[in-house]
PDB file of N, CA and C in Angstrom:
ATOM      1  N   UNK A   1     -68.930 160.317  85.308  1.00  0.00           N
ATOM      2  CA  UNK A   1     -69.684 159.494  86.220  1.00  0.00           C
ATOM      3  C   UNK A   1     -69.278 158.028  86.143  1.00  0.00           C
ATOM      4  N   UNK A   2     -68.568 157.391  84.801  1.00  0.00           N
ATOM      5  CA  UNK A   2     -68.042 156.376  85.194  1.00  0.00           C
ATOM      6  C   UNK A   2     -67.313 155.942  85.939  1.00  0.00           C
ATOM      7  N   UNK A   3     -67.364 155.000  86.581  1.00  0.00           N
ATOM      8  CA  UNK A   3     -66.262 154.561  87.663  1.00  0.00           C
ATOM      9  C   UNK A   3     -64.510 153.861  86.547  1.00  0.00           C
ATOM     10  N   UNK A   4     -63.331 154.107  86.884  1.00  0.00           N
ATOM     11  CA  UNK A   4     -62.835 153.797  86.471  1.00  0.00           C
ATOM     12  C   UNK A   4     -62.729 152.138  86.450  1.00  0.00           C
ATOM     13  N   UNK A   5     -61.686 151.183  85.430  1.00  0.00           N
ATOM     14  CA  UNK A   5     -62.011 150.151  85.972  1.00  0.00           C
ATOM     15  C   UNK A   5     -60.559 149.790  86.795  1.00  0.00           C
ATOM     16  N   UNK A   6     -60.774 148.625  86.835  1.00  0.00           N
ATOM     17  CA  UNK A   6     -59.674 148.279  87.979  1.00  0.00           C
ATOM     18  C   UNK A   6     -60.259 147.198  89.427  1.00  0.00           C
ATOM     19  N   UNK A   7     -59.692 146.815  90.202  1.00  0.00           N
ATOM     20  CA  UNK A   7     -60.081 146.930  91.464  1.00  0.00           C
ATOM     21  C   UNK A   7     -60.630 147.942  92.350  1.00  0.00           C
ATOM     22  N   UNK A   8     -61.933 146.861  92.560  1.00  0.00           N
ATOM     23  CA  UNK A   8     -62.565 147.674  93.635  1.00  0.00           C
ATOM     24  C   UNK A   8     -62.104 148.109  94.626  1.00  0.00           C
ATOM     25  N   UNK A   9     -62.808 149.506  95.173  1.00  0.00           N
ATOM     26  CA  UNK A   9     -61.731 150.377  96.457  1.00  0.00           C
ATOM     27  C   UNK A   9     -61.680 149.272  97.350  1.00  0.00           C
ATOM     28  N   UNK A  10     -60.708 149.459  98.233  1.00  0.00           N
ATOM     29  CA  UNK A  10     -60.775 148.162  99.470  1.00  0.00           C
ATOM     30  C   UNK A  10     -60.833 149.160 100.675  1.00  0.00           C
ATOM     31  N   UNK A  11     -60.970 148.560 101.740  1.00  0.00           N
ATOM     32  CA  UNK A  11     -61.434 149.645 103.104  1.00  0.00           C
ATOM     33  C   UNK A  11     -60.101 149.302 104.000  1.00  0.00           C
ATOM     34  N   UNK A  12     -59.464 150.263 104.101  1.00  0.00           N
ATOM     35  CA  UNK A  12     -58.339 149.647 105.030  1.00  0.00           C
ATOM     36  C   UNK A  12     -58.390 148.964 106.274  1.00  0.00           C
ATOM     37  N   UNK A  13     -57.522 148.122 106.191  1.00  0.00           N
ATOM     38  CA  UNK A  13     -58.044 147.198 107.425  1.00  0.00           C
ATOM     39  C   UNK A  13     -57.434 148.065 108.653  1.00  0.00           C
ATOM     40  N   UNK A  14     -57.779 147.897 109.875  1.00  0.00           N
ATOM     41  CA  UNK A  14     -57.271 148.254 111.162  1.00  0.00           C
ATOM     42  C   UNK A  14     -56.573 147.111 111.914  1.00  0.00           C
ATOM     43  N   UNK A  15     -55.413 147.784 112.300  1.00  0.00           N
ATOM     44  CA  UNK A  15     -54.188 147.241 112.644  1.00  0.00           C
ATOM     45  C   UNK A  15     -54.619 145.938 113.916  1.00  0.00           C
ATOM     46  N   UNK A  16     -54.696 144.878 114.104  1.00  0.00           N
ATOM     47  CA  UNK A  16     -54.271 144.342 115.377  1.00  0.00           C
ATOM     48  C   UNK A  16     -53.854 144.856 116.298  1.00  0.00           C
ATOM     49  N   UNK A  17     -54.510 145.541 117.281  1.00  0.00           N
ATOM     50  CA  UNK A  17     -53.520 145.647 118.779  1.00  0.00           C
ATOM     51  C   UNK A  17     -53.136 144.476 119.445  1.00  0.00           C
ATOM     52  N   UNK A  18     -52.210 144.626 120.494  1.00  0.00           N
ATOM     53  CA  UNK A  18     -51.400 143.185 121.404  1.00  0.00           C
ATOM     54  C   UNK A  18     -53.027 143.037 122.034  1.00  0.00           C
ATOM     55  N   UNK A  19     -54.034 143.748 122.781  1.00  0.00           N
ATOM     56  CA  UNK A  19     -54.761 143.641 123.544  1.00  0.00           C
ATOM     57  C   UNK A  19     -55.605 143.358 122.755  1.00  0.00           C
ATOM     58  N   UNK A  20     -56.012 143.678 121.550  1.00  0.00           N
ATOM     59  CA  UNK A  20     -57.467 143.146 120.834  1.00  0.00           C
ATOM     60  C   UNK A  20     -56.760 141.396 120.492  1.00  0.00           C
ATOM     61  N   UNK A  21     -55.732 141.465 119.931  1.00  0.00           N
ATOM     62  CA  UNK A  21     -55.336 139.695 120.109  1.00  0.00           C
ATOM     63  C   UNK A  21     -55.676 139.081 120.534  1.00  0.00           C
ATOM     64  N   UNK A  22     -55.078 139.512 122.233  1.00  0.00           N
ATOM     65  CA  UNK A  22     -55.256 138.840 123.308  1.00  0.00           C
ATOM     66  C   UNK A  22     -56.722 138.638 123.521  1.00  0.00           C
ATOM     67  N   UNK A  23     -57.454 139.144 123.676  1.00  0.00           N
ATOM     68  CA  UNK A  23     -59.204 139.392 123.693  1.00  0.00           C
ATOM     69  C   UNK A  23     -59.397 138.393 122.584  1.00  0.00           C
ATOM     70  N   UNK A  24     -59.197 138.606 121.175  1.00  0.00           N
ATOM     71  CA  UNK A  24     -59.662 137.338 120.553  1.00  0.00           C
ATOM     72  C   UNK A  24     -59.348 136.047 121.170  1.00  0.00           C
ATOM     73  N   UNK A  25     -57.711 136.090 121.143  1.00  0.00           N
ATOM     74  CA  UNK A  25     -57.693 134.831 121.745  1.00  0.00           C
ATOM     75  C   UNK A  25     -58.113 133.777 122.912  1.00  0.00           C
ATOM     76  N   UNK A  26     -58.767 134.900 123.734  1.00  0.00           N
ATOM     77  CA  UNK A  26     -59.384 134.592 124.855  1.00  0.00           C
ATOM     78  C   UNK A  26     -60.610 133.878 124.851  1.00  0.00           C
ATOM     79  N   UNK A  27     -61.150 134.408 123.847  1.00  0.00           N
ATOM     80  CA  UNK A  27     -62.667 134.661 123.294  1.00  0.00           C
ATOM     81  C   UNK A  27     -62.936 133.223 122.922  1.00  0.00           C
ATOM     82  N   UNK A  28     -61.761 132.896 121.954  1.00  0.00           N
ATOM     83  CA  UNK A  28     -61.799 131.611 121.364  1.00  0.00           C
ATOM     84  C   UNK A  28     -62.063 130.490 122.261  1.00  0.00           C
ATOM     85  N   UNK A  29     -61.091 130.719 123.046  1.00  0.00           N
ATOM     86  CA  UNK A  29     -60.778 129.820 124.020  1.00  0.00           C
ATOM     87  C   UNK A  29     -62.277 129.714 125.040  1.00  0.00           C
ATOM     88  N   UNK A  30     -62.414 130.526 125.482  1.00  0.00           N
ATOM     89  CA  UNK A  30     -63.577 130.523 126.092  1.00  0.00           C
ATOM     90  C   UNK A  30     -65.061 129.793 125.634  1.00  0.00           C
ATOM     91  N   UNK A  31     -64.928 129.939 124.303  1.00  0.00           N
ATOM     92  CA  UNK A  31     -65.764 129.389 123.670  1.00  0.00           C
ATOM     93  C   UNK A  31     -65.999 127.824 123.556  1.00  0.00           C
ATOM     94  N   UNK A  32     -64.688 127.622 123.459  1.00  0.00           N
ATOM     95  CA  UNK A  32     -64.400 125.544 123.162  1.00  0.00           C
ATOM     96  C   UNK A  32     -64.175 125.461 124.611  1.00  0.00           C
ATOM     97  N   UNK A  33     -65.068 124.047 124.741  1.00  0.00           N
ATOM     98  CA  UNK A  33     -65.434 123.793 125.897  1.00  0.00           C
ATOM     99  C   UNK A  33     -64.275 123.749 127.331  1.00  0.00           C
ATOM    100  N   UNK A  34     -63.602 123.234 126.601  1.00  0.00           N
ATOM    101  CA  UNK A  34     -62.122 123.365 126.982  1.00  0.00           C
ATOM    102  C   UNK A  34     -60.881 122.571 126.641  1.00  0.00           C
ATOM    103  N   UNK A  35     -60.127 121.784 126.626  1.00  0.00           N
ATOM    104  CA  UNK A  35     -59.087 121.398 125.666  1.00  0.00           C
ATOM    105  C   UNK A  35     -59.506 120.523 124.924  1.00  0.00           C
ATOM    106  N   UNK A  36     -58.883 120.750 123.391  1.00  0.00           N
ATOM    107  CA  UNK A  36     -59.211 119.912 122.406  1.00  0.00           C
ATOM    108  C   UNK A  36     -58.837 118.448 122.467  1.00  0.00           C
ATOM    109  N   UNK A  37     -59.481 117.406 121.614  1.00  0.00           N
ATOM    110  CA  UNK A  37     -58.824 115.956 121.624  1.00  0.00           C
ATOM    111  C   UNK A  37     -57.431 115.558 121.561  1.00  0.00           C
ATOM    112  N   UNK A  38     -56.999 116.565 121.150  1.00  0.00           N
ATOM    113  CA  UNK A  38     -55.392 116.006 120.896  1.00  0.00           C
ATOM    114  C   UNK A  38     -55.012 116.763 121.913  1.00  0.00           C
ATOM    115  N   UNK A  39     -54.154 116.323 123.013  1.00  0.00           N
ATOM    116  CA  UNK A  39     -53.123 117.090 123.253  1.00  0.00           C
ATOM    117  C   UNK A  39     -51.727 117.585 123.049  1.00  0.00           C
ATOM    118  N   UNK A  40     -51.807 116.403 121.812  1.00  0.00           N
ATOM    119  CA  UNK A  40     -50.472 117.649 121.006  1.00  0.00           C
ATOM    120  C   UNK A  40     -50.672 118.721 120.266  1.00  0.00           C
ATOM    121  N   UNK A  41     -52.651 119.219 119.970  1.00  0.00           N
ATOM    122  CA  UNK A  41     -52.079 120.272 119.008  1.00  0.00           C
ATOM    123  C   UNK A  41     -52.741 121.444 120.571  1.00  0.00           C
ATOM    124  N   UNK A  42     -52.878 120.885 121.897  1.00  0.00           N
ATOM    125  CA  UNK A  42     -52.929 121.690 122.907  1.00  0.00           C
ATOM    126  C   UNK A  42     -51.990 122.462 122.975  1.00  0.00           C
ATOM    127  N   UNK A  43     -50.597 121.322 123.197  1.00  0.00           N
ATOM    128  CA  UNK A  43     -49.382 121.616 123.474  1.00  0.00           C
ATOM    129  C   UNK A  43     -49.145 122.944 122.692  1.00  0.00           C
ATOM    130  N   UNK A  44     -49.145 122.381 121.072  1.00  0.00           N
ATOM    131  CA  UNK A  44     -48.460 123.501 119.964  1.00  0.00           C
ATOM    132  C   UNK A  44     -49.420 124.970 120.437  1.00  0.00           C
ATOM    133  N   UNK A  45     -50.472 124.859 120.497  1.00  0.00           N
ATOM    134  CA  UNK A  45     -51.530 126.265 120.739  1.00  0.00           C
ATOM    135  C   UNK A  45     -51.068 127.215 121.925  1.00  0.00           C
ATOM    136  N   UNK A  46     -51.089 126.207 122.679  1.00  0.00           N
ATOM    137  CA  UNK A  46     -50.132 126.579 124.237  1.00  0.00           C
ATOM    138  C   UNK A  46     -48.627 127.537 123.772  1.00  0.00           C
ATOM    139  N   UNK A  47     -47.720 126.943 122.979  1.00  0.00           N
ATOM    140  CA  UNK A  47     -46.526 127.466 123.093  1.00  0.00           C
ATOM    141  C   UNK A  47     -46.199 128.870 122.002  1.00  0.00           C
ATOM    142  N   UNK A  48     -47.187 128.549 120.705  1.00  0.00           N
ATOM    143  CA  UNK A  48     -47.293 129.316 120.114  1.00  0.00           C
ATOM    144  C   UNK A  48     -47.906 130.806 120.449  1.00  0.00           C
ATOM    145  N   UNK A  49     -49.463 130.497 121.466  1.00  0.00           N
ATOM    146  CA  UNK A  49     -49.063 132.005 122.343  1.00  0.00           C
ATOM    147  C   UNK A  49     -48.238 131.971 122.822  1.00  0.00           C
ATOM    148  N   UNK A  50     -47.589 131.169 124.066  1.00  0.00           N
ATOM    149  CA  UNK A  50     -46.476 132.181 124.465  1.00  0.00           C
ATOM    150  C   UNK A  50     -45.601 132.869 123.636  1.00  0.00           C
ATOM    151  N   UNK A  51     -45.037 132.203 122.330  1.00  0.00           N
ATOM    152  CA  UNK A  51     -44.140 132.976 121.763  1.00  0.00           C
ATOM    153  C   UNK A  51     -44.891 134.160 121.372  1.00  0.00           C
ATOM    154  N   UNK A  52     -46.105 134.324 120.906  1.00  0.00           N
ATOM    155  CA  UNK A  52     -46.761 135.841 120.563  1.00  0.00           C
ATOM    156  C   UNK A  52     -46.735 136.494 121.713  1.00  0.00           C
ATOM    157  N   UNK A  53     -46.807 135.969 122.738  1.00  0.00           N
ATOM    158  CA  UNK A  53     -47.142 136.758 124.219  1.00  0.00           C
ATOM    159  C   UNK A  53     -46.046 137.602 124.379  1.00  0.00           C
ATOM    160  N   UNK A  54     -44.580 136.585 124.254  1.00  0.00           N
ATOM    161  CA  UNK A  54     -43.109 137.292 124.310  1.00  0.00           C
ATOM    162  C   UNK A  54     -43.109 138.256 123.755  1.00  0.00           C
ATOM    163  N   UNK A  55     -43.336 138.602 122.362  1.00  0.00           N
ATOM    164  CA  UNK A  55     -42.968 139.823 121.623  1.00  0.00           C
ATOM    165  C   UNK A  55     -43.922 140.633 121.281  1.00  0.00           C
ATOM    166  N   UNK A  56     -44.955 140.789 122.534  1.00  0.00           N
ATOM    167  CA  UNK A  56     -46.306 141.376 122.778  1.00  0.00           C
ATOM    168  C   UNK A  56     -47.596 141.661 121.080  1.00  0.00           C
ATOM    169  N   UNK A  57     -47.436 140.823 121.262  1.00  0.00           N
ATOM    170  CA  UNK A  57     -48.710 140.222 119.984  1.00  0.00           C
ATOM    171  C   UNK A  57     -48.502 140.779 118.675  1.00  0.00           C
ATOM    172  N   UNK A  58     -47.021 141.223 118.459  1.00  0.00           N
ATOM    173  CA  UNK A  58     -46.694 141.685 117.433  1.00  0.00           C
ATOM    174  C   UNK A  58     -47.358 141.307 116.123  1.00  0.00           C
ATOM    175  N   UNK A  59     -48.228 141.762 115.173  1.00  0.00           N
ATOM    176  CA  UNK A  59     -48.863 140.745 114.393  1.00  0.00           C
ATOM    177  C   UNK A  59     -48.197 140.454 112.997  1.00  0.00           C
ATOM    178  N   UNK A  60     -48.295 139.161 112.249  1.00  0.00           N
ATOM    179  CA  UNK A  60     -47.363 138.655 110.839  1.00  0.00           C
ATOM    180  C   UNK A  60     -46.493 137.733 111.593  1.00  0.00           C
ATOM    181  N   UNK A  61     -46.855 137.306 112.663  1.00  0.00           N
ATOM    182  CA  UNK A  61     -45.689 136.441 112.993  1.00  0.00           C
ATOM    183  C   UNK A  61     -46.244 135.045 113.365  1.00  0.00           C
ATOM    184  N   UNK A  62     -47.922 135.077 113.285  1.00  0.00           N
ATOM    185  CA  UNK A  62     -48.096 133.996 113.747  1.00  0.00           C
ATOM    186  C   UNK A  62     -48.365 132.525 113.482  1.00  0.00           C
ATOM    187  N   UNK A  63     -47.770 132.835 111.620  1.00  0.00           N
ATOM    188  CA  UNK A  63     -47.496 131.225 111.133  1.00  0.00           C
ATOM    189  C   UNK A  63     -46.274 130.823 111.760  1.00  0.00           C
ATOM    190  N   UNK A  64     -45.012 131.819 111.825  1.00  0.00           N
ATOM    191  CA  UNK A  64     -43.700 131.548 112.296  1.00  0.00           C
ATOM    192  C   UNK A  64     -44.056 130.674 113.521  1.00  0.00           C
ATOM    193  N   UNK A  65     -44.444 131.608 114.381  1.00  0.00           N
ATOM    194  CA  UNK A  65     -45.124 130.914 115.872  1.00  0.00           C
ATOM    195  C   UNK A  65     -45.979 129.897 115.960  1.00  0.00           C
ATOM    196  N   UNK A  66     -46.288 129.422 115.187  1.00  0.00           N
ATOM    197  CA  UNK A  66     -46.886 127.955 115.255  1.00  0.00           C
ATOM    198  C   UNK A  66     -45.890 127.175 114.645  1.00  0.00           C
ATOM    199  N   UNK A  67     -45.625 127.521 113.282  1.00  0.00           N
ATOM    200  CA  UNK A  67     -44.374 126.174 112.991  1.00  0.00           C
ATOM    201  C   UNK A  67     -42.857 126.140 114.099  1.00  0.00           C
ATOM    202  N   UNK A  68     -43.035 126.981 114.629  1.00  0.00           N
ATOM    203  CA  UNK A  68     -41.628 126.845 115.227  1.00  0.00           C
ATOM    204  C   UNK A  68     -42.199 125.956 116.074  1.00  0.00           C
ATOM    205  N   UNK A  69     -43.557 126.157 116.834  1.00  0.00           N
ATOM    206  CA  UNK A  69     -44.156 125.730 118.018  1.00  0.00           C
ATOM    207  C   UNK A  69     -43.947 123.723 117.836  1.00  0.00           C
ATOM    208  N   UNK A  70     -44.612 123.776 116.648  1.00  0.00           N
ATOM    209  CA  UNK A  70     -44.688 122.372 115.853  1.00  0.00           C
ATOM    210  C   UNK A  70     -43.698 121.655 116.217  1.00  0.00           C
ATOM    211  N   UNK A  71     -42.668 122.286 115.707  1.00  0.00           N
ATOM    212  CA  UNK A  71     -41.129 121.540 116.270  1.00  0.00           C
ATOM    213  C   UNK A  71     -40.609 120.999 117.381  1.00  0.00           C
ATOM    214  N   UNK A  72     -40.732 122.298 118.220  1.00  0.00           N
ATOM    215  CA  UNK A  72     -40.297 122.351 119.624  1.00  0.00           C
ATOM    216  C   UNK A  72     -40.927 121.151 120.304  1.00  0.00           C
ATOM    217  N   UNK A  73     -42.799 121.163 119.734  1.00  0.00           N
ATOM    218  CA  UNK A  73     -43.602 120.111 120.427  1.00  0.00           C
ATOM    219  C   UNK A  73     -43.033 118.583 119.757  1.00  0.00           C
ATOM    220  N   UNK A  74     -43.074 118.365 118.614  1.00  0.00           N
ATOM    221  CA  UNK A  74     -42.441 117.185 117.851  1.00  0.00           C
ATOM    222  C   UNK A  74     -41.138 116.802 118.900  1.00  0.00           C
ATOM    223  N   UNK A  75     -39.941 117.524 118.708  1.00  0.00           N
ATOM    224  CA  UNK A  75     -38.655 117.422 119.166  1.00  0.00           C
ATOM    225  C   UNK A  75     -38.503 117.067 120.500  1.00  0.00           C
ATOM    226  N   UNK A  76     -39.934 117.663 121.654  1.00  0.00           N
ATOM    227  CA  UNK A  76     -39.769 116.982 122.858  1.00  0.00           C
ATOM    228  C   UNK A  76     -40.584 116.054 122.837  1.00  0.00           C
ATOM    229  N   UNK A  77     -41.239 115.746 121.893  1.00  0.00           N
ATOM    230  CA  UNK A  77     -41.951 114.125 121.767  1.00  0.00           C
ATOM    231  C   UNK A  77     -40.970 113.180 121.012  1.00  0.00           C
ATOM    232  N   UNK A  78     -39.627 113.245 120.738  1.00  0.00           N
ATOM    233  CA  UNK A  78     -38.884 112.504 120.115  1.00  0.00           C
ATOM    234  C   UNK A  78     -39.271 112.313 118.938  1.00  0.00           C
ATOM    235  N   UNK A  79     -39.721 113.287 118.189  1.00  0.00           N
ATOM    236  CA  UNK A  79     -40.196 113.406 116.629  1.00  0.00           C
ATOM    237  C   UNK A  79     -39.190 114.122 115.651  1.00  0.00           C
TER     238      UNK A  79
END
């Protein structure tokens, strides 16, 4: 009847679909009133979905997709 020790069981998580993403991300958005104070971190939010959008919400990619985003936005601000 003892439980062994160790880590506790964990519950497997369920995968991200492209469409439950998208739905969060929507969700979010919908929520804030509508664009944030900065419009450079608009810009970066903006480009970083698209790049998730491109490779249909593939998920683990979406620090890549923001720092790349970072750049792209920096680099056409002459940063």
């Amino acid at each position: 009847m003892a439980k062994s020790k160790g880590t506790p069981e964990q519950q497997p998580q369920a995968e991200a679909t492209p469409q439950a993403t998208a739905d969060a991300v929507q969700a979010t958005a919908a929520e804030s009133p509508s664009a944030s104070a900065d419009p450079q971190q608009d810009a970066i939010a903006r480009l970083a979905y698209q790049k998730a959008e491109q490779r249909g919400f593939e998920p683990g990619h979406e620090m890549d997709d923001w720092l790349d985003a970072e750049r792209e936005v920096a680099s056409a601000q002459g940063g």
